[in-house]
Protein backbone atom coordinates (compact mmCIF):
# COMPACT_ATOMS: atom_id res chain seq x y z
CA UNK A 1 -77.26 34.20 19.10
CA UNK A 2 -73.48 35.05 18.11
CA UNK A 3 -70.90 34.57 20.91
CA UNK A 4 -67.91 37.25 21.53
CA UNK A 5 -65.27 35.05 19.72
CA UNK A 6 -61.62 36.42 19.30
CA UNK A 7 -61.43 34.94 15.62
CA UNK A 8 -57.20 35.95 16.44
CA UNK A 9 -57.25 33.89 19.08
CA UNK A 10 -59.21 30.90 16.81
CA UNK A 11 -56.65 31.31 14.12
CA UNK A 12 -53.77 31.12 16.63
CA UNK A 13 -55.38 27.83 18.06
CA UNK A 14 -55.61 26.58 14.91
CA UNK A 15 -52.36 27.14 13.81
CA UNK A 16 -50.59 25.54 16.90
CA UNK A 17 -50.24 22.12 15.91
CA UNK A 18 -49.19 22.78 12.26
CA UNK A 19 -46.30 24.75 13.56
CA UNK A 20 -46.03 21.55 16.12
CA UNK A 21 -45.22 19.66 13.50
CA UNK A 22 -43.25 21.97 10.95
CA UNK A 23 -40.88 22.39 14.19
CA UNK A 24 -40.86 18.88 15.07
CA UNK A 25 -38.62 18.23 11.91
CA UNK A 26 -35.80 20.67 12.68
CA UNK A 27 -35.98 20.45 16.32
CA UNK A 28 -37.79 18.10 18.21
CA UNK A 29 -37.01 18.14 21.75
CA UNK A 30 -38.19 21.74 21.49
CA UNK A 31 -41.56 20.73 19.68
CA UNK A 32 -42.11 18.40 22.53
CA UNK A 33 -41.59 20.48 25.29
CA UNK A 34 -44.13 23.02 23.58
CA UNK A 35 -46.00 20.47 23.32
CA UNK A 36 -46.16 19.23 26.90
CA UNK A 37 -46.85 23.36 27.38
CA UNK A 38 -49.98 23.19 25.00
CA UNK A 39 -51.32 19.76 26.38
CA UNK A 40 -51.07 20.94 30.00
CA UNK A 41 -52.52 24.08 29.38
CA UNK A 42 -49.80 25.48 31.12
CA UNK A 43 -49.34 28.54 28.96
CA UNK A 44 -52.03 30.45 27.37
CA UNK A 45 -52.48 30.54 23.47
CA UNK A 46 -51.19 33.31 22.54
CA UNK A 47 -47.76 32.89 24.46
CA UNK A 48 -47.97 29.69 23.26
CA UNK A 49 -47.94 30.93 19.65
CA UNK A 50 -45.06 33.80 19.90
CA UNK A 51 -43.10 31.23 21.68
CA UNK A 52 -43.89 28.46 18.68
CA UNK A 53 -43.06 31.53 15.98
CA UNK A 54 -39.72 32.51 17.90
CA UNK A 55 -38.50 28.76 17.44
CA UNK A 56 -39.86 28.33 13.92
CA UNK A 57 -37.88 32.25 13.29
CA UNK A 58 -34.90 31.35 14.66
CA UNK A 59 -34.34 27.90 12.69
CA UNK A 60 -35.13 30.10 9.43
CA UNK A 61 -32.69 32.30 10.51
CA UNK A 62 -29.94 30.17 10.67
CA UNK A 63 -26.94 29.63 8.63
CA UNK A 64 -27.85 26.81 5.97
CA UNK A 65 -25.73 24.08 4.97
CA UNK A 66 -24.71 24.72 1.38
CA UNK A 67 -24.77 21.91 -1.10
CA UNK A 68 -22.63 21.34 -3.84
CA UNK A 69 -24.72 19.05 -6.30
């Protein structure tokens, strides 16, 4: 018997809490309020995900500190 699973929607499920915790370093009031989204089940995976990507995108995305060792 094979069930109708959305492997896209597996992968995205899967990836959730390693981006948890990659965003948790730069910005984690954010990370927890996702979080509190993912452990509620207040907002469906895939929203979930775009929203996690958006944060992780936007921290890439800005201006980095430049060293001078």
């Amino acid at each position: 018997m094979v069930l109708p699973i959305d492997t896209d929607l597996l992968k995205k499920r899967e990836e959730i809490p390693i981006k948890l915790a990659e965003l948790s370093y730069v910005d984690s009031d954010q990370a927890i309020n996702l979080l509190r989204k993912w452990g509620e089940k207040s907002s469906p995976i895939t929203v979930l995900h775009e929203e996690l990507n958006d944060s992780l995108k936007d921290i890439d995305s800005a201006p980095k500190a430049v060293s001078f060792n």
